[in-house]
C-alpha atoms as a PDB file:
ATOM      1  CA  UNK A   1       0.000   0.000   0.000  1.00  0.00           C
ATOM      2  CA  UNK A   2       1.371   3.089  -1.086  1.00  0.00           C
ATOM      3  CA  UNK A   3       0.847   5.811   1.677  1.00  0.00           C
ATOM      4  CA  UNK A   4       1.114  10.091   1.290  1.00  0.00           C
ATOM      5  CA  UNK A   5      -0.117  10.825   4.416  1.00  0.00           C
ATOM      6  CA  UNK A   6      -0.093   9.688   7.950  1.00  0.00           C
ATOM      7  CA  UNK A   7      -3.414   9.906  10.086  1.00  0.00           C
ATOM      8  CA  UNK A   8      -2.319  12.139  13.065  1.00  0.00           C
ATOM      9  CA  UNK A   9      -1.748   9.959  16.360  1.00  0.00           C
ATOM     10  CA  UNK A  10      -1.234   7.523  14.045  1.00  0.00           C
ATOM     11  CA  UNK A  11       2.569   5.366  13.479  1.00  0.00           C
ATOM     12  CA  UNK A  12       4.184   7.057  10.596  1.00  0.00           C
ATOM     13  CA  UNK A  13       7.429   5.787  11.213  1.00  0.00           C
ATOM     14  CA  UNK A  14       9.858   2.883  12.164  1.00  0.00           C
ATOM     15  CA  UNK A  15      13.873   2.862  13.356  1.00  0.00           C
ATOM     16  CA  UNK A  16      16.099   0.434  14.679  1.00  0.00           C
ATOM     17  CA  UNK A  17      18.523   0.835  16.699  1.00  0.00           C
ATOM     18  CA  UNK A  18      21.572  -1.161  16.621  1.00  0.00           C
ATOM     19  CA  UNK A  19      24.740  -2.178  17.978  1.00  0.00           C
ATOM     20  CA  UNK A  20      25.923  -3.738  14.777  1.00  0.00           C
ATOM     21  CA  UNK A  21      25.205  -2.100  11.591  1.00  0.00           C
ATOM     22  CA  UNK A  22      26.906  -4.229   9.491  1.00  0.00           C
ATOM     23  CA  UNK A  23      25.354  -7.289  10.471  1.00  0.00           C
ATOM     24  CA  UNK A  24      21.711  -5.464  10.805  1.00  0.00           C
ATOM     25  CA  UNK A  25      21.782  -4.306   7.197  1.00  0.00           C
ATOM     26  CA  UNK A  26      22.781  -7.491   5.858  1.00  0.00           C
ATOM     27  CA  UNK A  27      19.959  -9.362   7.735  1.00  0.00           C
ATOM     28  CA  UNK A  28      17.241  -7.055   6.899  1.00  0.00           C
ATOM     29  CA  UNK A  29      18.363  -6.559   3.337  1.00  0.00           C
ATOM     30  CA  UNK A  30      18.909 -10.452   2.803  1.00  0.00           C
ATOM     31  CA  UNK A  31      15.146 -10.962   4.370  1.00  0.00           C
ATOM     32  CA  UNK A  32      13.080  -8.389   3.247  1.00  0.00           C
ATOM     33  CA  UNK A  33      14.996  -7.319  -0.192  1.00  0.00           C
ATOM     34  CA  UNK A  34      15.448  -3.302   1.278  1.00  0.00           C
ATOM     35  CA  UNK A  35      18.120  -1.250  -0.432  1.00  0.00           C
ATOM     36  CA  UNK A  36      19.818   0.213   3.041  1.00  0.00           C
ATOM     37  CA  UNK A  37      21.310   3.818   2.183  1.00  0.00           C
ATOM     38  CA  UNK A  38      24.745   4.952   3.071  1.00  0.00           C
ATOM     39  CA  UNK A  39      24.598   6.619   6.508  1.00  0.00           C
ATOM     40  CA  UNK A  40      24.261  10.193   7.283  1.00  0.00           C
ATOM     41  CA  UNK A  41      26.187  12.259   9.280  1.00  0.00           C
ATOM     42  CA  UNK A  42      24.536  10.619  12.680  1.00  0.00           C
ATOM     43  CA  UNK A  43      24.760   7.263  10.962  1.00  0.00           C
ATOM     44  CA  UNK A  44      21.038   7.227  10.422  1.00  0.00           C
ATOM     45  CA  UNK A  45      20.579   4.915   7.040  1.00  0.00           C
ATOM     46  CA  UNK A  46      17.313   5.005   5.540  1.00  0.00           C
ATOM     47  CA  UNK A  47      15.963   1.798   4.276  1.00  0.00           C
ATOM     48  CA  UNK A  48      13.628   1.678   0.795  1.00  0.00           C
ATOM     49  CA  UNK A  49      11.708  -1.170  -1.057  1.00  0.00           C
ATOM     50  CA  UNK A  50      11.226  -0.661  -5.065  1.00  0.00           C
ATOM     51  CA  UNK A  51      12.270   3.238  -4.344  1.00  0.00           C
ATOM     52  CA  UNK A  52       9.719   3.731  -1.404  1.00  0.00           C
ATOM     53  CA  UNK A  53      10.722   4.672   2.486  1.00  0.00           C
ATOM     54  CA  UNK A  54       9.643   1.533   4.632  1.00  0.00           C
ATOM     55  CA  UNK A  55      12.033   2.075   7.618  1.00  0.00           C
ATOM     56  CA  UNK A  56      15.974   3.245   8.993  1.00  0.00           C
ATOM     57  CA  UNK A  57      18.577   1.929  11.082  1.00  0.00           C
ATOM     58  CA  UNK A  58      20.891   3.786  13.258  1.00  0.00           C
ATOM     59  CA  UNK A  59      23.546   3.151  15.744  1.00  0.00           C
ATOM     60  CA  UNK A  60      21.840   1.883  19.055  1.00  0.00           C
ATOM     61  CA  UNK A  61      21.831   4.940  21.876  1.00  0.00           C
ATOM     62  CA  UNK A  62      20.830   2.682  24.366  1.00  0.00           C
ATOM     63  CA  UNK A  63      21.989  -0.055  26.642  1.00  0.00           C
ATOM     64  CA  UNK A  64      20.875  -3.710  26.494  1.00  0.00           C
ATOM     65  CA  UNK A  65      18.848  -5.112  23.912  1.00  0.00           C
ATOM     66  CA  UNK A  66      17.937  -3.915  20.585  1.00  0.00           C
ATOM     67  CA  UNK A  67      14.773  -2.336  19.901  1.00  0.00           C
ATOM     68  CA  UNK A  68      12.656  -1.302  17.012  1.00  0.00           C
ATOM     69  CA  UNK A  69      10.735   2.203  17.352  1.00  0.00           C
ATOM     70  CA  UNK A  70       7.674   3.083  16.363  1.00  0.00           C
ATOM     71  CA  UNK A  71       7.049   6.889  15.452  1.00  0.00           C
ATOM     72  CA  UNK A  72       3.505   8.605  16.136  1.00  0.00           C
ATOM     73  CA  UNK A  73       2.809  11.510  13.763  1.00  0.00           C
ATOM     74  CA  UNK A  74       1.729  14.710  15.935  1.00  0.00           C
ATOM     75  CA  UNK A  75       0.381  17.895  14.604  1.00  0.00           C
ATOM     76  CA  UNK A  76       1.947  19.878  17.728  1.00  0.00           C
ATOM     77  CA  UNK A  77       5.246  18.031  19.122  1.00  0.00           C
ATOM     78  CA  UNK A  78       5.181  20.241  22.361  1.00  0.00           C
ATOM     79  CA  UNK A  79       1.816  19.820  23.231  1.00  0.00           C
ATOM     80  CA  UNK A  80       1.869  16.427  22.477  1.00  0.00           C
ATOM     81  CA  UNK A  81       4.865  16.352  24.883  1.00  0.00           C
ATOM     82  CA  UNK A  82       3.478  18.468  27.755  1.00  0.00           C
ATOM     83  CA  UNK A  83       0.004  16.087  27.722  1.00  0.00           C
ATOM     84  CA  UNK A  84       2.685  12.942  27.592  1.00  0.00           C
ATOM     85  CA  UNK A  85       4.442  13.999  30.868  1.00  0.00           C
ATOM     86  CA  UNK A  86       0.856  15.205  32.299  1.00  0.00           C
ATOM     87  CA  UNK A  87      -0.689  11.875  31.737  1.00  0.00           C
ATOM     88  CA  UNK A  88       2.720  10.038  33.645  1.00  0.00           C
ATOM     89  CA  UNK A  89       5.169   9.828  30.750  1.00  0.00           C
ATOM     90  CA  UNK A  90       8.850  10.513  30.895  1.00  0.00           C
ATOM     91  CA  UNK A  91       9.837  12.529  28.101  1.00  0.00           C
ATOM     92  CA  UNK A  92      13.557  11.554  27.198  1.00  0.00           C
ATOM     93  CA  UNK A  93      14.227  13.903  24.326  1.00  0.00           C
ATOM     94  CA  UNK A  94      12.322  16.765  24.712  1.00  0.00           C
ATOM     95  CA  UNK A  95      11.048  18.221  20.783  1.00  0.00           C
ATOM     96  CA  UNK A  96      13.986  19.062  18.424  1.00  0.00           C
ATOM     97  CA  UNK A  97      14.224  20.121  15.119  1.00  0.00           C
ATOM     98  CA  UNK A  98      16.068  17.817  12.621  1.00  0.00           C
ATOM     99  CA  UNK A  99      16.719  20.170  10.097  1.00  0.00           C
ATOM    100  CA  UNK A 100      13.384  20.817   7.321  1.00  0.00           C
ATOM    101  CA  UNK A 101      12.628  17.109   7.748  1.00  0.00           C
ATOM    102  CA  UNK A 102      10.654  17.524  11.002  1.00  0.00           C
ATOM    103  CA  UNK A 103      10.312  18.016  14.753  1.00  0.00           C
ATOM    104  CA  UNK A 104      11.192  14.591  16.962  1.00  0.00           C
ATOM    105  CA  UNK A 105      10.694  13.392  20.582  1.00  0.00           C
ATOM    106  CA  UNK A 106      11.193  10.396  22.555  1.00  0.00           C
ATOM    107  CA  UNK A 107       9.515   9.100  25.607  1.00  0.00           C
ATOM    108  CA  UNK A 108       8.917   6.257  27.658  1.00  0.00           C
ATOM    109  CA  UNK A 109       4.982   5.518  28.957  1.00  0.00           C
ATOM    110  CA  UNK A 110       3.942   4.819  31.780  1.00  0.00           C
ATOM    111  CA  UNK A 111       4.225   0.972  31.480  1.00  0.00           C
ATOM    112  CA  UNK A 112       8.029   2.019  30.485  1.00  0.00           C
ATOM    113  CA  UNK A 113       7.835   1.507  26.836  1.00  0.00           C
ATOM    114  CA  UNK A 114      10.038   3.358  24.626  1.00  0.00           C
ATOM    115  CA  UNK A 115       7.974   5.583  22.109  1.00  0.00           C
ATOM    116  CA  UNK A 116       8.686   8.424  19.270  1.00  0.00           C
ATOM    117  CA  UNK A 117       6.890  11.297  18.738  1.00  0.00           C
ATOM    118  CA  UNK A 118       6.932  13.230  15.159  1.00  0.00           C
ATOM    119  CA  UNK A 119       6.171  16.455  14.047  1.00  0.00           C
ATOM    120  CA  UNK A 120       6.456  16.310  10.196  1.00  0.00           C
ATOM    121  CA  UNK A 121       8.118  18.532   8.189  1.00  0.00           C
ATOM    122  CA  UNK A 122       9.692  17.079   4.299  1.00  0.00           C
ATOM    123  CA  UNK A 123       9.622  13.828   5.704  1.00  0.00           C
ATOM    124  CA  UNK A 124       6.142  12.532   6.372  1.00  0.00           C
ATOM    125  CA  UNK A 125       6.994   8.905   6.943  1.00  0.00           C
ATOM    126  CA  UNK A 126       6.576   5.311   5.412  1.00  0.00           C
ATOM    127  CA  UNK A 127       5.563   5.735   1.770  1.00  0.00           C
ATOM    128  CA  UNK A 128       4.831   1.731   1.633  1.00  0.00           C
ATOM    129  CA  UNK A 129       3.195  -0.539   3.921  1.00  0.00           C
ATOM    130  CA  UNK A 130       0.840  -3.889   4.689  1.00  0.00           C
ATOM    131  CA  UNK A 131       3.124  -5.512   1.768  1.00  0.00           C
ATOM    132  CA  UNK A 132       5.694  -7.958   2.244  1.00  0.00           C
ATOM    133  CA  UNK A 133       8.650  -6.807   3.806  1.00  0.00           C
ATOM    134  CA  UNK A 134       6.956  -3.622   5.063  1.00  0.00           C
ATOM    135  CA  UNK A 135       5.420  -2.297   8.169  1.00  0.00           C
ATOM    136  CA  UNK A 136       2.025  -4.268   9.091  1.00  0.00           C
ATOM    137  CA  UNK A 137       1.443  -3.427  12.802  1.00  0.00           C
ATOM    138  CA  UNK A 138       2.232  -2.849  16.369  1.00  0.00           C
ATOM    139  CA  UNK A 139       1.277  -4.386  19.539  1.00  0.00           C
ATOM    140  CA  UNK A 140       1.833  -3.845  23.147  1.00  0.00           C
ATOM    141  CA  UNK A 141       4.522  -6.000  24.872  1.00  0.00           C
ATOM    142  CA  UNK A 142       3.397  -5.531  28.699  1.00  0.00           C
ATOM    143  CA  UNK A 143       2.411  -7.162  31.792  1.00  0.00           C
ATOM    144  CA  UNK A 144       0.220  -3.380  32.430  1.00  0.00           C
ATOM    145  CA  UNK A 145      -2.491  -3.290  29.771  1.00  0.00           C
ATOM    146  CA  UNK A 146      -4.620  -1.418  31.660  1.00  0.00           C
ATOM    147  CA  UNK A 147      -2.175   1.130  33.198  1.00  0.00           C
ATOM    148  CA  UNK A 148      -1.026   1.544  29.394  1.00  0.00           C
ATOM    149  CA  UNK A 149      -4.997   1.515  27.821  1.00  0.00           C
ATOM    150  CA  UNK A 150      -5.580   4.959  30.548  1.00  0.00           C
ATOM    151  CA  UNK A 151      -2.485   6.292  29.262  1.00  0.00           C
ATOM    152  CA  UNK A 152      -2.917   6.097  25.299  1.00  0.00           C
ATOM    153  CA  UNK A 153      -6.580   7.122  25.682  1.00  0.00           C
ATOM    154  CA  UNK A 154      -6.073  10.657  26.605  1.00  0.00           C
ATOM    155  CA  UNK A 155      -2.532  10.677  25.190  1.00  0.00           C
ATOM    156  CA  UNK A 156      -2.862   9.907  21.677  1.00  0.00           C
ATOM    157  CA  UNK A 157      -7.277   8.939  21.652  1.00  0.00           C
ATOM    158  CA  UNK A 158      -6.473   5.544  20.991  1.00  0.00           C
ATOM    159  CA  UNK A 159      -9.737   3.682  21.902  1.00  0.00           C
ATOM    160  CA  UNK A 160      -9.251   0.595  23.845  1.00  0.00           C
ATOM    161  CA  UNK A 161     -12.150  -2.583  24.047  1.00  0.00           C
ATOM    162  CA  UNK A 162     -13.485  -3.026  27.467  1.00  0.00           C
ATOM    163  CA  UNK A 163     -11.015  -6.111  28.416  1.00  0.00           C
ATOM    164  CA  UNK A 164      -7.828  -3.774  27.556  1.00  0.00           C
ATOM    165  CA  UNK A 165      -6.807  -6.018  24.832  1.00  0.00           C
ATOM    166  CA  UNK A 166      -6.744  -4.014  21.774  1.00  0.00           C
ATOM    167  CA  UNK A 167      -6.104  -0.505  21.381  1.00  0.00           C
ATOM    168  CA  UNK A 168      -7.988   0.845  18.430  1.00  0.00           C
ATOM    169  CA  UNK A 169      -5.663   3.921  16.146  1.00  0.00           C
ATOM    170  CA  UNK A 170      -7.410   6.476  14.687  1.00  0.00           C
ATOM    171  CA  UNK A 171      -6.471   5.423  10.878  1.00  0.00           C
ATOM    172  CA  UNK A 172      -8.312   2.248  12.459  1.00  0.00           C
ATOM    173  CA  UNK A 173      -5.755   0.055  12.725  1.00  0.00           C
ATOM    174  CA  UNK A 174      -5.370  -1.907  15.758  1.00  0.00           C
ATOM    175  CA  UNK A 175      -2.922  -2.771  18.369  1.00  0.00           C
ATOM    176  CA  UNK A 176      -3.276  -6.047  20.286  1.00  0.00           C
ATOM    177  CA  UNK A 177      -1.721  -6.253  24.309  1.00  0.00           C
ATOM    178  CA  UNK A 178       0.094  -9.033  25.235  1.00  0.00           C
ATOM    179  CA  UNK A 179       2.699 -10.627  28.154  1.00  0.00           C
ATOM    180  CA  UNK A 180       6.262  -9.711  26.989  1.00  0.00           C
ATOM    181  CA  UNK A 181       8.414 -13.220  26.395  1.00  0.00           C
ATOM    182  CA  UNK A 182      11.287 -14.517  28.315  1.00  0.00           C
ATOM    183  CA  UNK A 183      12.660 -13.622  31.974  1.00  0.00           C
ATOM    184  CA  UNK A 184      11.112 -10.047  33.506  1.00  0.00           C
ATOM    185  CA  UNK A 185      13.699  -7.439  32.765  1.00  0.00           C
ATOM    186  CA  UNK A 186      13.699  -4.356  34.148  1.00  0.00           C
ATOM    187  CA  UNK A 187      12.859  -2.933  30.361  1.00  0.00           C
ATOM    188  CA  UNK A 188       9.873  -4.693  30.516  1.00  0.00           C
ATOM    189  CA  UNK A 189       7.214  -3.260  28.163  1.00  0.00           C
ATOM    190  CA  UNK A 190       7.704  -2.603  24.601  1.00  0.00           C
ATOM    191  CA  UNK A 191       6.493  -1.856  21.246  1.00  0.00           C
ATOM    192  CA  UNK A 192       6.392  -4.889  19.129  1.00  0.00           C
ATOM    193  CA  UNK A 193       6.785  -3.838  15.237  1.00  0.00           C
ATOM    194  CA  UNK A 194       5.346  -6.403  12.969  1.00  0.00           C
ATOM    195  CA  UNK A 195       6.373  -7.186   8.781  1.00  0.00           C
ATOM    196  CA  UNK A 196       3.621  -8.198   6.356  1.00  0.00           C
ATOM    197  CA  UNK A 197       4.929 -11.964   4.967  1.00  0.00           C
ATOM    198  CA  UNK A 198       2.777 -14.242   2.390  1.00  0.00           C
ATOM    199  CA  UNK A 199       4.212 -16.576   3.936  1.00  0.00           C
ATOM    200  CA  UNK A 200       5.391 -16.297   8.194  1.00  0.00           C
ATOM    201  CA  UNK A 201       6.607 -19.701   8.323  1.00  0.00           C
ATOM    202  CA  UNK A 202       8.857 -20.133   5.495  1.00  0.00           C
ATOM    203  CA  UNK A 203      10.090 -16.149   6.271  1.00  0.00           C
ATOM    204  CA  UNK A 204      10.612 -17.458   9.713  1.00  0.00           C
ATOM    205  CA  UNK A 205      12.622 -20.482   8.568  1.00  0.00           C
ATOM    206  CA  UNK A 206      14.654 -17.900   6.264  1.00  0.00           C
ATOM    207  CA  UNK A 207      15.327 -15.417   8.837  1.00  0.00           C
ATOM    208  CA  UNK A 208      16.469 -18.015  11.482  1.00  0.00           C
ATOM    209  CA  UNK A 209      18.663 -19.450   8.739  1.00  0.00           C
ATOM    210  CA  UNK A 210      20.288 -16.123   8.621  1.00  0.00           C
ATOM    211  CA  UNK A 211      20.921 -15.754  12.029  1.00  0.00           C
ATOM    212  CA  UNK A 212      17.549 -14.758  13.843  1.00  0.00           C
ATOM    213  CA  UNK A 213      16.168 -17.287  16.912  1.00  0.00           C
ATOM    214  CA  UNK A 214      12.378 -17.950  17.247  1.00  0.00           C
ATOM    215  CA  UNK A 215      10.541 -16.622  20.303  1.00  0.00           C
ATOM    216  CA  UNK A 216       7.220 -17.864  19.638  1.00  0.00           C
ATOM    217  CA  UNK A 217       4.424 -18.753  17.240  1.00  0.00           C
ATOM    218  CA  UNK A 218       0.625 -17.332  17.527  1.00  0.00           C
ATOM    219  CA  UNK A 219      -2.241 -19.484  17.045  1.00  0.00           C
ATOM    220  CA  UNK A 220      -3.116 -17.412  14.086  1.00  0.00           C
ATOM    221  CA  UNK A 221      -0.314 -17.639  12.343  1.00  0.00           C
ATOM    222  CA  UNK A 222       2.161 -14.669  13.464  1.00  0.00           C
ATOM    223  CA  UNK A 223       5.363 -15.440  14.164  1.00  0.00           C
ATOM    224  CA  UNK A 224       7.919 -13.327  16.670  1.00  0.00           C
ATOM    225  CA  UNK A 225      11.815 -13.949  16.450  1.00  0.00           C
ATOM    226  CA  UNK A 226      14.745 -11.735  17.306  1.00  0.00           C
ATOM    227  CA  UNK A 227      17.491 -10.780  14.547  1.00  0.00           C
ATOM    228  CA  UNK A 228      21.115 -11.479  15.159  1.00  0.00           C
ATOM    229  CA  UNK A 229      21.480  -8.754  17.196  1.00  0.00           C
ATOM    230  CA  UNK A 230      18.740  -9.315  19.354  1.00  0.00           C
ATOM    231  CA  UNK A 231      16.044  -7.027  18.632  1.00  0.00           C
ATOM    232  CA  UNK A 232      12.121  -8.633  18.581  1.00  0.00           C
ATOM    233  CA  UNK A 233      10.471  -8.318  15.287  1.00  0.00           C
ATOM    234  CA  UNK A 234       7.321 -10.289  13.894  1.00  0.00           C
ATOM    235  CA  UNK A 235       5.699 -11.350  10.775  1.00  0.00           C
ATOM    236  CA  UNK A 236       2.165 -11.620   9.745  1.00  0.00           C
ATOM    237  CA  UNK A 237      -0.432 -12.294   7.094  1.00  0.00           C
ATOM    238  CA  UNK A 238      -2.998 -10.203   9.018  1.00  0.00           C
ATOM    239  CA  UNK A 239      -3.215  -6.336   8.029  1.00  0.00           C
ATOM    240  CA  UNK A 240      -3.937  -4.716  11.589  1.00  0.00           C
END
């Protein structure tokens, strides 16, 4: 799906931060075809599919594992901010220009999952998703759905059903909660980012054969695994 413009309070964007470029861009571009540009000065690469912005990886800023971001598109980046810290978030990069491509934040919510906030300028976002090897959806890592449902409800009006399972965005997609795997860690919660596949079990067999591990399978389908560097990632068949 070819996209021009991002819903407001809706994800717009995707980064990766990593540890090791080299071995990031090879698995990414090896599983998902992307063309990974050189780096800019901050060593920010921008990643494309047939000509068309899916994603970027940059050096990792932070310690322990991996993580991919997900980037909410905000018509005012400060106010956005000063609700954020209102509502219980901790704002970690207060709003700053990058140049004429936009405004960015960074925070972590209350259930302490990282999250980006954007203020567009030239760059808008993902020009392609819901096609294979693009952005299909997000969901909630966290042991906290509630705590996180009264957060995003006043912070970004992301409906959530009555159970706190789903969070609904407004370019109605959805967002499904769910326990985070492996041993608690003080990082507990976290945005998963999930990549549309025709096919999440042969993908899955392909990515592990080039270095990811398997972390588990859904009963629908969906598949979650962690690259080579250790940073979760799914695939799935289901547009969300």
């Amino acid at each position: 799906m070819n996209i021009t413009r991002h819903p407001e309070d809706s994800v717009s964007w995707i980064d990766l931060g990593t540890p090791d470029m080299e071995t990031t861009t090879a698995f990414y571009t090896a599983l998902f075809g992307w063309i990974v540009a050189p780096p800019d000065p901050n060593g920010y690469r921008l990643c494309t599919l047939r000509g068309q912005l899916v994603a970027a990886l940059g050096p990792a800023e932070d310690p322990g594992a991996p993580y991919w971001t997900i980037n909410v598109t905000v018509s005012d980046i400060q106010t956005t901010a000063t609700r954020f810290t209102s509502l219980g978030a901790q704002i970690i990069v207060g709003p700053t220009q990058v140049g004429m491509l936009g405004h960015a934040a960074v925070a972590l919510d209350p259930v302490g999952a990282p999250i980006s906030l954007w203020q567009p300028g030239t760059h808008t976002g993902m020009q392609l998703t819901h096609e294979p090897g693009t952005f299909a959806g997000i969901s909630l890592l966290t042991d906290h759905p509630e705590h996180a449902a009264a957060f995003y409800r006043p912070a970004l009006h992301w409906s959530s059903d009555p159970e706190h399972t789903e969070f609904r965005l407004p370019d109605n997609s959805t967002a499904a909660t769910s326990p985070p795997p492996g041993r608690p860690t003080a990082q507990r919660s976290l945005w998963l980012v999930s990549f549309a596949s025709n096919r999440p079990d042969a993908d899955a067999e392909q990515a592990r054969q080039l270095g990811a591990t398997s972390v588990r399978q859904d009963s629908n389908g969906d598949v979650v695994l962690r690259d080579p560097t250790g940073a979760l990632f799914g695939l799935t068949q289901h547009i969300r």
